[in-house]
N, C-alpha and C. Protein backbone atom coordinates (compact mmCIF):
# COMPACT_ATOMS: atom_id res chain seq x y z
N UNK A 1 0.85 -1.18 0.00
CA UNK A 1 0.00 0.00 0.00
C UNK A 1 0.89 1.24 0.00
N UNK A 2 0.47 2.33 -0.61
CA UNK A 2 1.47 3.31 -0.74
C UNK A 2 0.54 4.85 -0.03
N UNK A 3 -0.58 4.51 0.43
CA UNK A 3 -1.00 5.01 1.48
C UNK A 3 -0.08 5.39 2.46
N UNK A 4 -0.15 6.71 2.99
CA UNK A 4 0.37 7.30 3.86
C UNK A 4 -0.07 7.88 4.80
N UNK A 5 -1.06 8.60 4.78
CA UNK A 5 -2.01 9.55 5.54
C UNK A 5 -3.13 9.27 5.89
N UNK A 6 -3.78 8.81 7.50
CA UNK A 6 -5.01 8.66 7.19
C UNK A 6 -5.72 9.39 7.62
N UNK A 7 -6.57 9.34 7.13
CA UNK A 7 -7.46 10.90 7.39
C UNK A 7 -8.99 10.31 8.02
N UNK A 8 -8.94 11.38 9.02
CA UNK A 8 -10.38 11.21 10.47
C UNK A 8 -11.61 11.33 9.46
N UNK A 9 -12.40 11.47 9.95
CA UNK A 9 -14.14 11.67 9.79
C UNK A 9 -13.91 12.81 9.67
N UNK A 10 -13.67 14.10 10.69
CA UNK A 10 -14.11 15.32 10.62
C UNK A 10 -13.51 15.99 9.38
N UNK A 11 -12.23 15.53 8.66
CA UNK A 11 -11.84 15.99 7.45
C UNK A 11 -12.45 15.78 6.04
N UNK A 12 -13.45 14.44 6.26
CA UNK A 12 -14.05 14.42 5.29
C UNK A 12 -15.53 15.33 5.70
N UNK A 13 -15.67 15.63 6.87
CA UNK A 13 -17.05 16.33 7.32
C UNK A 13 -16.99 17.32 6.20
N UNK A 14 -15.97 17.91 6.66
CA UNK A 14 -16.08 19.65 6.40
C UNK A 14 -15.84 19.83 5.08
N UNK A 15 -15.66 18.93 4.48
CA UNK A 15 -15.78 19.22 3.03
C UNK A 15 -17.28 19.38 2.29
N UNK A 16 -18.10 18.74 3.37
CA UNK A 16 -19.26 19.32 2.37
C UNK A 16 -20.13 20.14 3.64
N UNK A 17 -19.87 20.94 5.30
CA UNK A 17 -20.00 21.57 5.89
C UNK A 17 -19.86 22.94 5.11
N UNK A 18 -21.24 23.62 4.94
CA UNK A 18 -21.19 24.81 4.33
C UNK A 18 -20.64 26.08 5.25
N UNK A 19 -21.41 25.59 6.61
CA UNK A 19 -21.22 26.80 7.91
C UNK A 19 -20.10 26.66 8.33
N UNK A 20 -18.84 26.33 7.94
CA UNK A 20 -17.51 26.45 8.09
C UNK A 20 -16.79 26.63 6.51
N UNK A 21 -17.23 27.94 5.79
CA UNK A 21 -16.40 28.03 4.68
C UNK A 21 -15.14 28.06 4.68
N UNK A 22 -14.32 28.02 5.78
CA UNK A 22 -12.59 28.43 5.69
C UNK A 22 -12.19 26.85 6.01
N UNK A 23 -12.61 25.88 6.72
CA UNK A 23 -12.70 24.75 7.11
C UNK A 23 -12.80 23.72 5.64
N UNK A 24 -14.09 23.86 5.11
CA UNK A 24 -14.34 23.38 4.10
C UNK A 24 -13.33 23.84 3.01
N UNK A 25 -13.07 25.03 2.65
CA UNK A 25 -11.87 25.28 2.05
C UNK A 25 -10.89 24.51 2.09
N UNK A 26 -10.07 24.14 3.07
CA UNK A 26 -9.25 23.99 3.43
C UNK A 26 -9.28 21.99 3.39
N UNK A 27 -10.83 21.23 3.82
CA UNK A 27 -10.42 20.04 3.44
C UNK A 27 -10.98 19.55 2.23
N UNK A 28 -11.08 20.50 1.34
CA UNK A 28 -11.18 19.87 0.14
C UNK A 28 -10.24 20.27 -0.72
N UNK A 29 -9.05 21.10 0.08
CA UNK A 29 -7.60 20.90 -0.74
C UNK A 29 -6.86 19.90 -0.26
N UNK A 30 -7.03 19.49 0.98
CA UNK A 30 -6.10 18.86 1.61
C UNK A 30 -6.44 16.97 0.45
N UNK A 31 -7.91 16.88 0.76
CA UNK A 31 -8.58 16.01 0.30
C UNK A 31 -8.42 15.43 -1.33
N UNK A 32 -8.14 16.42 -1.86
CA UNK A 32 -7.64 16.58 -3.44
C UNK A 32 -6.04 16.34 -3.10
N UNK A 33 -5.75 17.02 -3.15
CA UNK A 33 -4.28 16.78 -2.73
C UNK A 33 -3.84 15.27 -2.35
N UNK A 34 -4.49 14.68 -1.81
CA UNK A 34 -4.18 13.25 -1.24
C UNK A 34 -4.80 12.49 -1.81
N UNK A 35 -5.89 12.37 -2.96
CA UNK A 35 -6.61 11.70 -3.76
C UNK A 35 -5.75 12.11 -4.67
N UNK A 36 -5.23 13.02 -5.64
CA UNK A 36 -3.84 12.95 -6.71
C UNK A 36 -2.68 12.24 -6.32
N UNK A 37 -2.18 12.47 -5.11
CA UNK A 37 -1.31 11.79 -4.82
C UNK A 37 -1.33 10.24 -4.59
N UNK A 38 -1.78 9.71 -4.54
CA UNK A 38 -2.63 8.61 -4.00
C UNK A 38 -1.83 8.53 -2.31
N UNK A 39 -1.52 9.00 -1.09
CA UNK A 39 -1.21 9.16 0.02
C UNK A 39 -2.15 8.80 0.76
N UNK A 40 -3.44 9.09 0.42
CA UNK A 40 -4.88 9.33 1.23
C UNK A 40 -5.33 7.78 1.28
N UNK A 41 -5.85 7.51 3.10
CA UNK A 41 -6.31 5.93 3.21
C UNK A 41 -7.59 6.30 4.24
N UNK A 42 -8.88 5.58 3.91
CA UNK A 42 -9.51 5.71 5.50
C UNK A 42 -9.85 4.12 6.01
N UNK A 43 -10.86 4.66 6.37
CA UNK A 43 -11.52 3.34 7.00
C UNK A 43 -12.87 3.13 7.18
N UNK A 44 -13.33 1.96 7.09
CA UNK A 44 -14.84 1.67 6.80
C UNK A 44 -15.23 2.34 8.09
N UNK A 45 -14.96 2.63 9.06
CA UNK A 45 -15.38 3.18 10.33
C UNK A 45 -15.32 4.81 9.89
N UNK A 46 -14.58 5.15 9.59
CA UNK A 46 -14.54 6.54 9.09
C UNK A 46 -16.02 6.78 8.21
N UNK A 47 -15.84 6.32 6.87
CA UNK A 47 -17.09 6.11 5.90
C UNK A 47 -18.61 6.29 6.49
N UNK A 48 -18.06 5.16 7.72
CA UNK A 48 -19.54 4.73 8.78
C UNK A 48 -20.07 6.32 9.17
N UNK A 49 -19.02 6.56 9.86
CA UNK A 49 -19.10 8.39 11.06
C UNK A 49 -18.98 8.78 9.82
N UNK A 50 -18.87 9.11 8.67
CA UNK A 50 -19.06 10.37 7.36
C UNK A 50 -20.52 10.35 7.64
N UNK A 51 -21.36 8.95 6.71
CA UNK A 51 -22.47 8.96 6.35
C UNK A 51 -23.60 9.59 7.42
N UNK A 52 -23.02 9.23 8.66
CA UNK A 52 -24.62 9.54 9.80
C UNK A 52 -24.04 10.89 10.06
N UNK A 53 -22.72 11.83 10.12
CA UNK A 53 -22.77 13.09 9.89
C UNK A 53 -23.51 13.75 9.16
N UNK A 54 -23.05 13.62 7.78
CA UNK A 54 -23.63 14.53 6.87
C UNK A 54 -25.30 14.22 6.46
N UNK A 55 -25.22 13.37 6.71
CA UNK A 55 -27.36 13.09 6.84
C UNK A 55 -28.04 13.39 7.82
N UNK A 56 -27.12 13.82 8.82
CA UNK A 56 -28.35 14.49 10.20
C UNK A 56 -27.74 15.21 11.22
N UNK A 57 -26.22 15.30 11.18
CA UNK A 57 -25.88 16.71 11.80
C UNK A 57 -24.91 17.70 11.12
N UNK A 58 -25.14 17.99 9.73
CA UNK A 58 -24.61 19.09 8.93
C UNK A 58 -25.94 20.26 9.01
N UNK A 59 -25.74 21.75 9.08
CA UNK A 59 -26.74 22.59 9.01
C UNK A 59 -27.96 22.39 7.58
N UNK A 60 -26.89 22.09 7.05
CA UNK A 60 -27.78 21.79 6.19
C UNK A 60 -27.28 20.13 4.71
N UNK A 61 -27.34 19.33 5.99
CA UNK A 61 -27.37 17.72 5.44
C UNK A 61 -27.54 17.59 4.05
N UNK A 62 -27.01 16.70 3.75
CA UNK A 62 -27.28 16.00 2.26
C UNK A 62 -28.12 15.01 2.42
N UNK A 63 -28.94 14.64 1.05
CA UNK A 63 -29.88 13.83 1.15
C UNK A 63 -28.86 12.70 1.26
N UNK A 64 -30.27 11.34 1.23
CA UNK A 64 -29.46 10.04 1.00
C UNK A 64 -29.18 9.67 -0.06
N UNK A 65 -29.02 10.46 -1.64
CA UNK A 65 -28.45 9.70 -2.63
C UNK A 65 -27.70 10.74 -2.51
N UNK A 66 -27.40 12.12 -2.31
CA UNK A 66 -26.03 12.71 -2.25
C UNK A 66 -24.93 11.99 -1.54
N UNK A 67 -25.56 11.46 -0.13
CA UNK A 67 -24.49 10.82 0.62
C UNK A 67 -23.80 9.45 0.27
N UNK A 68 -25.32 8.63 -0.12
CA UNK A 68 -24.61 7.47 -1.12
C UNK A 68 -23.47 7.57 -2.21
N UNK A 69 -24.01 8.55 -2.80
CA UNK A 69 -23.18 9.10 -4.05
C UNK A 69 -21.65 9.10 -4.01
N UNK A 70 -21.40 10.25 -2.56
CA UNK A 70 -20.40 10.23 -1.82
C UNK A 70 -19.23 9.00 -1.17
N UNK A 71 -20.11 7.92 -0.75
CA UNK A 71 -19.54 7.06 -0.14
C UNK A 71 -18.98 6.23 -1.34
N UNK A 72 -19.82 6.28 -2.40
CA UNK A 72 -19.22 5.35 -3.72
C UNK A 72 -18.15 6.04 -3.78
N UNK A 73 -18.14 7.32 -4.26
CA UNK A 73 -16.83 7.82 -4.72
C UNK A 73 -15.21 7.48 -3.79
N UNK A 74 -15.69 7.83 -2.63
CA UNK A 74 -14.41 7.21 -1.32
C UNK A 74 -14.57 5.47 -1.44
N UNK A 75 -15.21 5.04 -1.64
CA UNK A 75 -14.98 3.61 -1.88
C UNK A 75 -14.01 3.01 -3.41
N UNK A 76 -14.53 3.75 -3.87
CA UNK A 76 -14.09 2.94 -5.83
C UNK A 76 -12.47 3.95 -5.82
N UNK A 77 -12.11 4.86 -5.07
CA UNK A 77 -10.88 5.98 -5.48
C UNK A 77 -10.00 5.91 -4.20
N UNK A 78 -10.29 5.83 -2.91
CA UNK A 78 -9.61 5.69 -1.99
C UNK A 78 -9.54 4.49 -1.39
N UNK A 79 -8.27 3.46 -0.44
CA UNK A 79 -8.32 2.53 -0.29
C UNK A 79 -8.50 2.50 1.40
N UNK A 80 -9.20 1.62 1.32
CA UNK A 80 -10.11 1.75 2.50
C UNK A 80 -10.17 0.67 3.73
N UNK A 81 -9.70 0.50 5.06
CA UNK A 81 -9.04 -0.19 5.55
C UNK A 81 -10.34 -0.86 6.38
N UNK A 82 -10.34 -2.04 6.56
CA UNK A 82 -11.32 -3.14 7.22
C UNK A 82 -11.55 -2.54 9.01
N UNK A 83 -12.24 -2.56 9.57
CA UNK A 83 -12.45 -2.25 10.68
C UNK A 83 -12.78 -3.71 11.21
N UNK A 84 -11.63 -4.70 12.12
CA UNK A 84 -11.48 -5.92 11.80
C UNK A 84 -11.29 -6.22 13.67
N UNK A 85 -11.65 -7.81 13.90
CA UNK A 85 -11.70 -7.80 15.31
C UNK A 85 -9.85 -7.48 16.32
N UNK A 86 -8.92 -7.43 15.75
CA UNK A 86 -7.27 -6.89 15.84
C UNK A 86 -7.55 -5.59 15.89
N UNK A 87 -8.57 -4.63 15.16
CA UNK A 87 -8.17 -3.20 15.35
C UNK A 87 -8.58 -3.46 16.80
N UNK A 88 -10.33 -3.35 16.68
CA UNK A 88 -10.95 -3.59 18.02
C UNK A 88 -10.33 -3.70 18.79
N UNK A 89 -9.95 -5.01 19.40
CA UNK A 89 -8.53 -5.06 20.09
C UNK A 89 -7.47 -4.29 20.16
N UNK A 90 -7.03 -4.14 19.53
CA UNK A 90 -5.60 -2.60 19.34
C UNK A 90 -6.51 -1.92 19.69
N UNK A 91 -7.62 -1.12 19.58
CA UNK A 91 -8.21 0.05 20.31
C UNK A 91 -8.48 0.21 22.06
N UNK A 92 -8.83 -1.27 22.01
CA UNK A 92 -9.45 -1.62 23.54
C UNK A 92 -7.62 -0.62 24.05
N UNK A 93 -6.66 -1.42 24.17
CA UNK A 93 -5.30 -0.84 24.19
C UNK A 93 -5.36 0.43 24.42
N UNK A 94 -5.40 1.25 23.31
CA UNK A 94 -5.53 2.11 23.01
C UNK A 94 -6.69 3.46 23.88
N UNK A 95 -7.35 2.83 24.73
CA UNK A 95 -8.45 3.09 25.29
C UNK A 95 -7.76 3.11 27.08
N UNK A 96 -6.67 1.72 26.93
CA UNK A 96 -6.45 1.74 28.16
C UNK A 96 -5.11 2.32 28.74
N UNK A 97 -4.06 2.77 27.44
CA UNK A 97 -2.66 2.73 27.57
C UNK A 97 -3.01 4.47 28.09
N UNK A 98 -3.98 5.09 26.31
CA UNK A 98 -3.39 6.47 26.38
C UNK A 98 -5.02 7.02 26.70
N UNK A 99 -5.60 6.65 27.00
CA UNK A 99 -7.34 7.17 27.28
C UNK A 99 -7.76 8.35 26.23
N UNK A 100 -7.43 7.55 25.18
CA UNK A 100 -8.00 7.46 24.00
C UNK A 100 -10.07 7.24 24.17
N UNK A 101 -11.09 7.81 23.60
CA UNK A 101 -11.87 7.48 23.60
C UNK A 101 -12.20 6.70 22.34
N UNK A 102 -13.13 5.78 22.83
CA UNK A 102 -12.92 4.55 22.01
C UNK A 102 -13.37 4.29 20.31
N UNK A 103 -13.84 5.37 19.83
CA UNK A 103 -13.69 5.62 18.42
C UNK A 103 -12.36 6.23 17.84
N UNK A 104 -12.00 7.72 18.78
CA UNK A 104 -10.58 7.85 18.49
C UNK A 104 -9.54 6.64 18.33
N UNK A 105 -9.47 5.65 19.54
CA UNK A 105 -8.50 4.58 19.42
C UNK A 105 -8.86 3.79 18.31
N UNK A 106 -9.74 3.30 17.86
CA UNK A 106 -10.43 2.74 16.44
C UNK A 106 -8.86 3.36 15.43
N UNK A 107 -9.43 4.82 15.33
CA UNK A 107 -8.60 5.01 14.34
C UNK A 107 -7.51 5.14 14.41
N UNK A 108 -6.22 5.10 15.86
CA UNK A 108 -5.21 4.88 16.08
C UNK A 108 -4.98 3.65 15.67
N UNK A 109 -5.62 2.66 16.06
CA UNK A 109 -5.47 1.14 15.95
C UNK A 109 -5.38 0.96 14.32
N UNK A 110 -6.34 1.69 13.94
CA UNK A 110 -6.74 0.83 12.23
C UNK A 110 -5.04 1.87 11.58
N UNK A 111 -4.75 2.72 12.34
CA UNK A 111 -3.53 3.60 11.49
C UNK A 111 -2.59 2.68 11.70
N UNK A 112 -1.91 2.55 13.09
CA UNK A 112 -1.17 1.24 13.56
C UNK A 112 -0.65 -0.10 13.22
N UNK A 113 -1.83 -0.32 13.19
CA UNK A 113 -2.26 -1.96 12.40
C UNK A 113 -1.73 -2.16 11.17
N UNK A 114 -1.81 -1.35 10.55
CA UNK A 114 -1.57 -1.13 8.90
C UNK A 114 -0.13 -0.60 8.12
N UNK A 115 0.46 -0.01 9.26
CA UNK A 115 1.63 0.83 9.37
C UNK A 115 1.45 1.99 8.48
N UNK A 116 0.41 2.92 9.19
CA UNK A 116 0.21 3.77 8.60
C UNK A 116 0.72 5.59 9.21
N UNK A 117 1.52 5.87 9.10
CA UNK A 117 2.36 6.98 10.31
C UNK A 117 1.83 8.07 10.49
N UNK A 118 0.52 8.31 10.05
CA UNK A 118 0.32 9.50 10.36
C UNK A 118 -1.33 10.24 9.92
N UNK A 119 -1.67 10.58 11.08
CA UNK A 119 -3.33 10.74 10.89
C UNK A 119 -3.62 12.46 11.03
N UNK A 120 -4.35 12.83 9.84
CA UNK A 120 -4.86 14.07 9.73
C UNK A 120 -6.12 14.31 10.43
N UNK A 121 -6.08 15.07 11.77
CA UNK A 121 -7.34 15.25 12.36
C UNK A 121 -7.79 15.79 13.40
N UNK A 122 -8.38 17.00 13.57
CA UNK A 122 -8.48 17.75 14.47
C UNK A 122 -9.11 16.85 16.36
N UNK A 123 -8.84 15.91 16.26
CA UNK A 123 -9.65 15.41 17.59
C UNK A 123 -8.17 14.85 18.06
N UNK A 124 -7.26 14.64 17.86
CA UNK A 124 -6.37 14.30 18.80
C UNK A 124 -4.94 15.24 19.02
N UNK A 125 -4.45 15.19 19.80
CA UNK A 125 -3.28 16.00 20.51
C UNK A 125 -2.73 16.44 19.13
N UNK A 126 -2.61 17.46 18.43
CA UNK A 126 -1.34 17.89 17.15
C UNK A 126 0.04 18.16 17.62
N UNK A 127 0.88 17.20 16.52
CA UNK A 127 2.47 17.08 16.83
C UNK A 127 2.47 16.23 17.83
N UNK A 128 1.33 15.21 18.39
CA UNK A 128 2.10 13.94 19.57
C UNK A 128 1.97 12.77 18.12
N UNK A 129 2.87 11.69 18.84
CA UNK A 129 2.90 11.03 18.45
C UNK A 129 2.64 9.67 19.39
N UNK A 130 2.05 8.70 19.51
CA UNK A 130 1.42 7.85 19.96
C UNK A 130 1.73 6.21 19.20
N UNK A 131 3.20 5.84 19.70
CA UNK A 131 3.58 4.46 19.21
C UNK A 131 4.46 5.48 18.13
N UNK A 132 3.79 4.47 17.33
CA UNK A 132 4.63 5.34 16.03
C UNK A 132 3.56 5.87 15.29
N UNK A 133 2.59 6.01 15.54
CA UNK A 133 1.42 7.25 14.53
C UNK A 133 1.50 8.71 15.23
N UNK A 134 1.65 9.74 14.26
CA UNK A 134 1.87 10.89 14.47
C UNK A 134 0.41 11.92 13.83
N UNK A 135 0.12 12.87 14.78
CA UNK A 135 -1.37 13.45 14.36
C UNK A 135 -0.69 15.22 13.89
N UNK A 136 -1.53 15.32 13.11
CA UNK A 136 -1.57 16.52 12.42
C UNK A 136 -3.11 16.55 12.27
N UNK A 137 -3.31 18.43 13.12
CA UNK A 137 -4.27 19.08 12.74
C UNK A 137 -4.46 19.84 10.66
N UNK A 138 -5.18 19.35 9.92
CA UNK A 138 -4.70 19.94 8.59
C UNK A 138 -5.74 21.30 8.87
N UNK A 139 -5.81 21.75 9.72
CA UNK A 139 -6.99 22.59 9.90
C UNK A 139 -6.48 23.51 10.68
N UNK A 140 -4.87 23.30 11.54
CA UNK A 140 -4.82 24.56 12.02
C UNK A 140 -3.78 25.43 11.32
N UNK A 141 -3.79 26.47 12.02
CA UNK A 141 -3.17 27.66 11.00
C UNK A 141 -1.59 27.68 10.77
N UNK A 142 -0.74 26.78 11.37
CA UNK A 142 0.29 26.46 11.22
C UNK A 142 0.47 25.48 10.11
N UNK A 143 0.13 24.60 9.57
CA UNK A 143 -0.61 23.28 8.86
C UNK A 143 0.43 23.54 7.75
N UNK A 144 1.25 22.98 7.12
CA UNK A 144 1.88 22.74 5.97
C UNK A 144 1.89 21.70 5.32
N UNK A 145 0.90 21.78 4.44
CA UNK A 145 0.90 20.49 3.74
C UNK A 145 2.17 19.82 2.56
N UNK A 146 3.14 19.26 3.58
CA UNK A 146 4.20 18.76 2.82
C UNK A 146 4.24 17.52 2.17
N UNK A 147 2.99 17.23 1.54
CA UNK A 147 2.67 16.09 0.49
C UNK A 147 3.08 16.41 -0.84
């Protein structure tokens, strides 16, 4: 896999979050950027937390064939990592080492698991690193996208 980056839920949120235009800006370059490159990986758990976001807590939600629409496209273009009973496990860990809450550790685990070094996403510590996965906010104002 030549995946590098994996990227949270809230980065795919805000790409179609209208009431954050500088936000949304910002992850649908990051988002492009890592879909050309091919760098960009998520996870069926990610996909999962996209879909029940943007159908019932965006200001103004997408229907359900916009969102379907959506999920095809991250399915058939981005490669997309199993949410498997080992992450689970690696999360439980993850839940108990660094009190991680237990979707966050999900996606430590599924980054981990995979040897994937480094997760784009505003919900965990920016610049820690945790094992060997390292978090970057792509959202704050320091943010250099060196892809």
């Amino acid at each position: 896999m030549t995946a590098e980056i994996f990227v949270d839920t809230n980065v795919l949120v805000y790409a179609y979050d209208r009431s954050e235009p500088e936000k949304q800006n910002q992850a649908l370059h990051v988002l492009d950027r890592l879909l050309v490159t091919g760098k960009g990986v998520l996870s069926a758990q990610v996909l999962s937390e996209f879909f029940n976001t943007i159908t019932r807590k965006l200001v103004v939600p997408l229907t359900l064939e916009q969102a379907h629409s959506r999920l095809e496209h991250y399915a058939r273009f981005w490669p997309v990592l199993d949410v498997t009973s080992e992450v689970i496990l690696e999360a439980v860990r993850g839940v108990r080492e660094y009190a991680f809450s237990f979707w966050d550790a999900q996606i430590w685990a599924a980054a981990h698991l995979n040897g994937i070094g480094l997760v784009f996403s505003e919900d965990f510590n920016p610049g820690s690193t945790i094992e060997d996965v390292s978090f970057v906010n792509p959202f704050a104002a320091d943010f250099d996208f060196f892809v």
